[in-house]
Protein backbone atom coordinates (compact mmCIF):
# COMPACT_ATOMS: atom_id res chain seq x y z
CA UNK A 1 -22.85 -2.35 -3.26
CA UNK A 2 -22.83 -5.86 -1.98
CA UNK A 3 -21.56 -6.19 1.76
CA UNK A 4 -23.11 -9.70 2.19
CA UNK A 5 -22.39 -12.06 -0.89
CA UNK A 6 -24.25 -14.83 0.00
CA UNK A 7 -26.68 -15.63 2.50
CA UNK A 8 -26.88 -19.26 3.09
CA UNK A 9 -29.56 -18.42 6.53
CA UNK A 10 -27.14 -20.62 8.86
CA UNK A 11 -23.78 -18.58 7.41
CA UNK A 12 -23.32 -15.32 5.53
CA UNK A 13 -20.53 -14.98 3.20
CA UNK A 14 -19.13 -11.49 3.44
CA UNK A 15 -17.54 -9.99 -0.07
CA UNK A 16 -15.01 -7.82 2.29
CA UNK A 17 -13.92 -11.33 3.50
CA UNK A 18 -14.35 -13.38 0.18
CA UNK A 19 -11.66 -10.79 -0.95
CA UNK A 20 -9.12 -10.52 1.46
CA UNK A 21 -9.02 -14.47 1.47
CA UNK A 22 -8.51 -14.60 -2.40
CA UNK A 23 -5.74 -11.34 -1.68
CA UNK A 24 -4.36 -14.05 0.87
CA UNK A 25 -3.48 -16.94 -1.45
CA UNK A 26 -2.44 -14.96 -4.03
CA UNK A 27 0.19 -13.14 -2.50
CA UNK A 28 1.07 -15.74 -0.62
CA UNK A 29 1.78 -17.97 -3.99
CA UNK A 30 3.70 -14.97 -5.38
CA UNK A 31 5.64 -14.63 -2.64
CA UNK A 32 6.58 -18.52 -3.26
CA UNK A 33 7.92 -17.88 -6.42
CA UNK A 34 9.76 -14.45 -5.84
CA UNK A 35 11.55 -16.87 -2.88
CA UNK A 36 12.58 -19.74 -5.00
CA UNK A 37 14.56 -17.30 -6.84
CA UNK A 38 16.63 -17.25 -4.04
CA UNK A 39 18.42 -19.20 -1.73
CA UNK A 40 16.28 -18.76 1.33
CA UNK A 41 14.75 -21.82 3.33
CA UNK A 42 10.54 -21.24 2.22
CA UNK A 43 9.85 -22.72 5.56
CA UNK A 44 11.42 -19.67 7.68
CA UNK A 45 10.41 -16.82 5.21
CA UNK A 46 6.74 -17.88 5.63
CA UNK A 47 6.88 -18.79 9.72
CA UNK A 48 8.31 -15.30 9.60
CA UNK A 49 5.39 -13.97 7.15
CA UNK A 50 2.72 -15.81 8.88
CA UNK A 51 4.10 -14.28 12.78
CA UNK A 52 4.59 -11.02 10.74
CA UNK A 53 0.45 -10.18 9.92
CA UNK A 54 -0.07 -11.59 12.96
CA UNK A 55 1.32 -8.21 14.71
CA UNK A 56 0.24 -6.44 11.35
CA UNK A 57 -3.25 -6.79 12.62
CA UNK A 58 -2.71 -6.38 16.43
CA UNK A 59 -0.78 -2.83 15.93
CA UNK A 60 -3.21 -1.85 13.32
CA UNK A 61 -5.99 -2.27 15.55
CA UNK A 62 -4.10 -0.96 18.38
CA UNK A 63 -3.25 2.36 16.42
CA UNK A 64 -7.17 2.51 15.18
CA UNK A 65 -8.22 1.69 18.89
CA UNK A 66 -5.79 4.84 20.32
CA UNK A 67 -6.89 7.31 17.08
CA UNK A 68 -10.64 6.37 18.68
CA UNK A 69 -9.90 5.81 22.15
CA UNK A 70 -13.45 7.69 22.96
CA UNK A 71 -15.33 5.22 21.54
CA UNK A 72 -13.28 2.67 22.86
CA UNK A 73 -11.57 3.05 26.39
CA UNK A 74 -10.42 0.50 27.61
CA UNK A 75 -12.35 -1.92 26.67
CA UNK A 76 -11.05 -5.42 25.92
CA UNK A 77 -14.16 -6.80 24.15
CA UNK A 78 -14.55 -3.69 22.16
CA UNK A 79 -10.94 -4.22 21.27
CA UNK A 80 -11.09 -7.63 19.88
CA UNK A 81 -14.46 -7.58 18.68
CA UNK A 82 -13.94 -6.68 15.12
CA UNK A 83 -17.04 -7.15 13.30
CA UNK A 84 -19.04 -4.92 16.27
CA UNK A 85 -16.81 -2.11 15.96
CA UNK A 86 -14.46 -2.24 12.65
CA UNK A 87 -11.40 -0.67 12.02
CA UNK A 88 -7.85 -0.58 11.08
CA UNK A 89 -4.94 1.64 10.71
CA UNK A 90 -3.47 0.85 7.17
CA UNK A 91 -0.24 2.48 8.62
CA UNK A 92 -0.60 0.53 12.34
CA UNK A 93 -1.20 -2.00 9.98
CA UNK A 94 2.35 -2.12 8.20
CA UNK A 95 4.46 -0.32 11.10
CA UNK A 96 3.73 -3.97 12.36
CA UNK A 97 3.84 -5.88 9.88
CA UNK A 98 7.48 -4.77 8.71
CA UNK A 99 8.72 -4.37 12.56
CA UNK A 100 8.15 -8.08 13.30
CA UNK A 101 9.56 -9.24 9.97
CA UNK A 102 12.87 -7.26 11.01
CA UNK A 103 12.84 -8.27 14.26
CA UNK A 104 12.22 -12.36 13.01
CA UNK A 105 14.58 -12.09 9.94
CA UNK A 106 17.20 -10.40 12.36
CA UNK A 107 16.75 -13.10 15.12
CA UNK A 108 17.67 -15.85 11.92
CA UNK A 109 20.48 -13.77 10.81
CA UNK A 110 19.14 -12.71 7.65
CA UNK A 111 19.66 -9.56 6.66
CA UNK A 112 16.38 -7.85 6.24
CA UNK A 113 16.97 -5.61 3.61
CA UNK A 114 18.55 -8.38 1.33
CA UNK A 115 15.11 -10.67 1.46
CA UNK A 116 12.15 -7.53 1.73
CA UNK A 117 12.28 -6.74 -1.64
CA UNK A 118 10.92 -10.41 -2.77
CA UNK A 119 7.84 -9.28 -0.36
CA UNK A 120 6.59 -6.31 -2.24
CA UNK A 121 5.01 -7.81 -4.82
CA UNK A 122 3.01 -9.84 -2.74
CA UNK A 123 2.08 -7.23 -0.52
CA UNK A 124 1.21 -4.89 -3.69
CA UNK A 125 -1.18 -7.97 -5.22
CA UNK A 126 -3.29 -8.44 -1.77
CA UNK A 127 -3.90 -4.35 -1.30
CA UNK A 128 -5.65 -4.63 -4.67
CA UNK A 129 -7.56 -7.29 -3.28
CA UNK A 130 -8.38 -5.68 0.04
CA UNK A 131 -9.42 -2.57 -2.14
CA UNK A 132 -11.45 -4.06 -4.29
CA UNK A 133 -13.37 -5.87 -1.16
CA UNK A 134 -13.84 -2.60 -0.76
CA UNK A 135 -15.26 -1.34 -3.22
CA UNK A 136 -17.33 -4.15 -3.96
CA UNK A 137 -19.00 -4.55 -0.41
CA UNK A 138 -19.43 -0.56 0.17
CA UNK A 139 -17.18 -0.27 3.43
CA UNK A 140 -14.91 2.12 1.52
CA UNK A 141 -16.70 5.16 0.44
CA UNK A 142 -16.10 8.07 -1.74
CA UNK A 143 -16.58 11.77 -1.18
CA UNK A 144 -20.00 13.48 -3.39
CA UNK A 145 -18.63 14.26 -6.89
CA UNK A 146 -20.09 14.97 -10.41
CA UNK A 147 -17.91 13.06 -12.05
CA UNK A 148 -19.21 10.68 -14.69
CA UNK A 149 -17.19 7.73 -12.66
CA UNK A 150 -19.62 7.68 -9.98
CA UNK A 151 -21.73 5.11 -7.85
CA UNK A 152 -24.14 5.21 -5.04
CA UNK A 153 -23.62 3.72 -1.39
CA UNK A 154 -26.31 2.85 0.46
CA UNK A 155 -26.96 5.16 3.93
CA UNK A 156 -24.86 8.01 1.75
CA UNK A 157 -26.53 11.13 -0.07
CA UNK A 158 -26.02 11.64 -3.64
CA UNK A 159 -23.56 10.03 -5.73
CA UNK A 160 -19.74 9.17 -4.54
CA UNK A 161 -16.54 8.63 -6.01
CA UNK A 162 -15.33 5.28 -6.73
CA UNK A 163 -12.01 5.66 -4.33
CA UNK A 164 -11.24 2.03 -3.60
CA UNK A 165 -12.17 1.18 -7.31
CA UNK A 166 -9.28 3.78 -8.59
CA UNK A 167 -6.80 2.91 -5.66
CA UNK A 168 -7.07 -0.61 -6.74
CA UNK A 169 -6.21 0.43 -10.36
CA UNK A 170 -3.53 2.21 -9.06
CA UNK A 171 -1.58 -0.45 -7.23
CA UNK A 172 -2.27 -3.09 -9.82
CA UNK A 173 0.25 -0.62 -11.52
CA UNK A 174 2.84 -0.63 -8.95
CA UNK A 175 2.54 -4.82 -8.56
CA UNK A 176 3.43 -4.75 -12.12
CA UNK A 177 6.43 -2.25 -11.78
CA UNK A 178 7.75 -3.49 -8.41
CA UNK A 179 7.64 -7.08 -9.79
CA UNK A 180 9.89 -5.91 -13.40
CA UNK A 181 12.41 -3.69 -10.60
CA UNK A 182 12.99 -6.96 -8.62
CA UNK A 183 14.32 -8.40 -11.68
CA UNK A 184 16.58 -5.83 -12.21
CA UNK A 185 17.46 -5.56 -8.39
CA UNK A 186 18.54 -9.39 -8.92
CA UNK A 187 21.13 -8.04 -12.01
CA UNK A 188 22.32 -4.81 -9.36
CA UNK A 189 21.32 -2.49 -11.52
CA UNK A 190 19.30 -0.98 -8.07
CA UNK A 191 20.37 -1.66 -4.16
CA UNK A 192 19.05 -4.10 -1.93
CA UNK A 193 16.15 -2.11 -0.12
CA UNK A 194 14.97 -0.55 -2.83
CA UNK A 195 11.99 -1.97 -3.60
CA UNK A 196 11.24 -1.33 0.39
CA UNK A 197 11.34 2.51 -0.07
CA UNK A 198 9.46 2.42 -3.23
CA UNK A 199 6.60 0.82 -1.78
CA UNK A 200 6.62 3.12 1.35
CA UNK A 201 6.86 6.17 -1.29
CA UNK A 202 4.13 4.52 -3.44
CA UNK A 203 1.74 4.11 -0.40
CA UNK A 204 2.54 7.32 0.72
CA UNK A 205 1.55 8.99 -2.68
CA UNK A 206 -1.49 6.81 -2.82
CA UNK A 207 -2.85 7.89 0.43
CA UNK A 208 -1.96 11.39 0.13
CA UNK A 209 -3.92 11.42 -2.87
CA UNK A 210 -6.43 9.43 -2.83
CA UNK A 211 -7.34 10.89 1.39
CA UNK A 212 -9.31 14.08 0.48
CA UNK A 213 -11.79 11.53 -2.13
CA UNK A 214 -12.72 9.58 0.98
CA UNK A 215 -15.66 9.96 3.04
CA UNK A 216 -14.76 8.67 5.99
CA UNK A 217 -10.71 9.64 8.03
CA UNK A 218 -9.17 8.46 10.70
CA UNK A 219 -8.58 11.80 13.24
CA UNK A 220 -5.49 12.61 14.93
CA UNK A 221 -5.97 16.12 16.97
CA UNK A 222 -8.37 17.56 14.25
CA UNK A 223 -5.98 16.57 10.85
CA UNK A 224 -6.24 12.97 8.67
CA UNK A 225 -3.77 10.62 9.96
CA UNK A 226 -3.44 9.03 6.80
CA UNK A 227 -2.89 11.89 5.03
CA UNK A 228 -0.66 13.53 7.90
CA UNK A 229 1.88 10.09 8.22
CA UNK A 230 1.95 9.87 4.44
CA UNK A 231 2.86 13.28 3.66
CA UNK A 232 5.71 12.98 6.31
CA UNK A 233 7.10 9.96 4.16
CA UNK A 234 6.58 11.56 0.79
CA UNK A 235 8.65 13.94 1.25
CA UNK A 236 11.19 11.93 3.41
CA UNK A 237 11.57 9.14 0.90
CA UNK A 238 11.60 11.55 -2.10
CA UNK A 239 14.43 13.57 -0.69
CA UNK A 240 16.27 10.21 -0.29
CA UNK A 241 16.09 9.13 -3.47
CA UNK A 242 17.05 12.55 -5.14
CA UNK A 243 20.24 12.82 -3.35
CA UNK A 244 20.71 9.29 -4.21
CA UNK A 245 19.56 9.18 -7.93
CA UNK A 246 21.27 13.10 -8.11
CA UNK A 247 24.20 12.03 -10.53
CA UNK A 248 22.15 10.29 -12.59
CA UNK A 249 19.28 13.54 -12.59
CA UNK A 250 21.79 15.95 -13.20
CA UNK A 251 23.37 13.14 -15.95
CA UNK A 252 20.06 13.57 -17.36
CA UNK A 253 19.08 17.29 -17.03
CA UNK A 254 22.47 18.18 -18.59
CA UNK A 255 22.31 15.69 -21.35
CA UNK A 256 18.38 16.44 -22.42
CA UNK A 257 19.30 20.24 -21.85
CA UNK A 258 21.89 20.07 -24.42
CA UNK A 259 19.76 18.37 -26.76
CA UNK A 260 17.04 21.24 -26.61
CA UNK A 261 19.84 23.67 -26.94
CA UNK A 262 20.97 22.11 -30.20
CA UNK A 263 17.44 22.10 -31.50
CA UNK A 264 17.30 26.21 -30.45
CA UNK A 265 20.45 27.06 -31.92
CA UNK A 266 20.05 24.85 -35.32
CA UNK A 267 16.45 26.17 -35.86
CA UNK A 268 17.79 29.77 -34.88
CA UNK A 269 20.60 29.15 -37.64
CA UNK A 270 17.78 27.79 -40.11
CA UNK A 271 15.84 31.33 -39.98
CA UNK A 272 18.73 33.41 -40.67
């Protein structure tokens, strides 16, 4: 692993940062284009982007800081100072983030859930980033396995799973699929909002599975946080969407079970 990417002596170039800055312009640039799809003045959907991680990172640290408040107290320079003590609550993190976009995009009368969808995408593209900063620099690491996917970390035993590596793989996926579903949002063949519960069901799933291959949690009265908040919305948003979706399920269950019955009865008919 490579935590420092280059040493210059007077500066050190961290890969964790290196990362999250290329995660940065990237998103931000899709994010341009999803918006000049639409109608929507570029110069308030990125004042309200740019206010909007602003009080992503304050309430993810905040969340981080009250999950560790025995380390921490109450502290204001312990607080701040970032690169002394790190740490971030991915779900602090977005709570935030998507509280202060509502809050902005309500204050310009915009409704929210007619403009969030063209953020998922974005937000999607600089996770993989942020992940693979991860991975790359070693501040992400991996329960002991056996598995032939394996790497060593330095100041861990034994060999770890490469969690960040396969949770970047994983929402590389999901920029892909969110990005063809906003098409097909813009022809109404989905609601407005959709895309917004997806992603909260996607991040969900991802953290509920990827928790137990991490070495390191974030505690809340003896159970994983992560893992705690994210099994709370996977179920939530997946009982949403079935009543929701249930006329097209049962559409489908009824029309795929008659199909298997027709194969039974014509291959029952075949032997006699």
């Amino acid at each position: 692993m490579l935590p420092v990417l280059l040493d210059l002596k007077f500066i050190k170039i961290y890969t964790d940062g290196v990362f999250l800055v290329l995660g940065f312009f990237w998103s931000v640039f899709i994010l341009w284009r999803n918006i000049r799809l639409t109608s929507y003045k570029e110069e308030e959907v990125f004042d309200g982007l740019f206010l909007s991680l602003a009080s992503g990172l304050f309430f993810g640290r905040l969340v981080y800081v009250l999950l560790n408040f025995e380390k921490f107290g109450f502290s204001f320079f312990k607080f701040i100072l970032v690169n002394g003590y790190p740490g971030f609550s991915v779900w602090g993190i977005l709570l935030g983030f998507f509280l202060s976009l509502f809050i902005y995009f309500s204050s310009k009368k915009i409704n929210f859930f007619t403009i969030i969808d063209y953020f998922m995408t974005p937000l999607f593209i600089a996770v993989v980033f942020g992940k693979l900063g991860s991975f790359f620099s070693g501040s992400e690491v991996g329960e002991k396995t056996n598995f032939f996917l394996k790497t060593k970390y330095l100041g861990y035993e034994g060999f770890r799973h490469l969690t960040p590596f396969y949770e970047a793989l994983a929402f590389i996926f999901a920029a892909l699929l969110v990005q063809k579903i906003l098409l097909e949002i813009r022809k109404e063949k989905y609601f407005q909002g959709f895309l917004f519960y997806f992603s909260f069901w996607f991040f969900s799933l991802d953290y509920f599975v990827f928790d137990n291959l991490k070495a390191n949690h974030l505690y809340f009265q003896g159970y994983s946080f992560n893992r705690a908040v994210s099994a709370g919305l996977l179920l939530t948003i997946t009982v949403y969407f079935i009543y929701y979706f249930k006329n097209s399920i049962l559409s489908f269950i009824k029309e795929y079970g008659q199909k298997i019955t027709k194969k039974v009865h014509f291959r029952a008919k075949g032997k006699t």
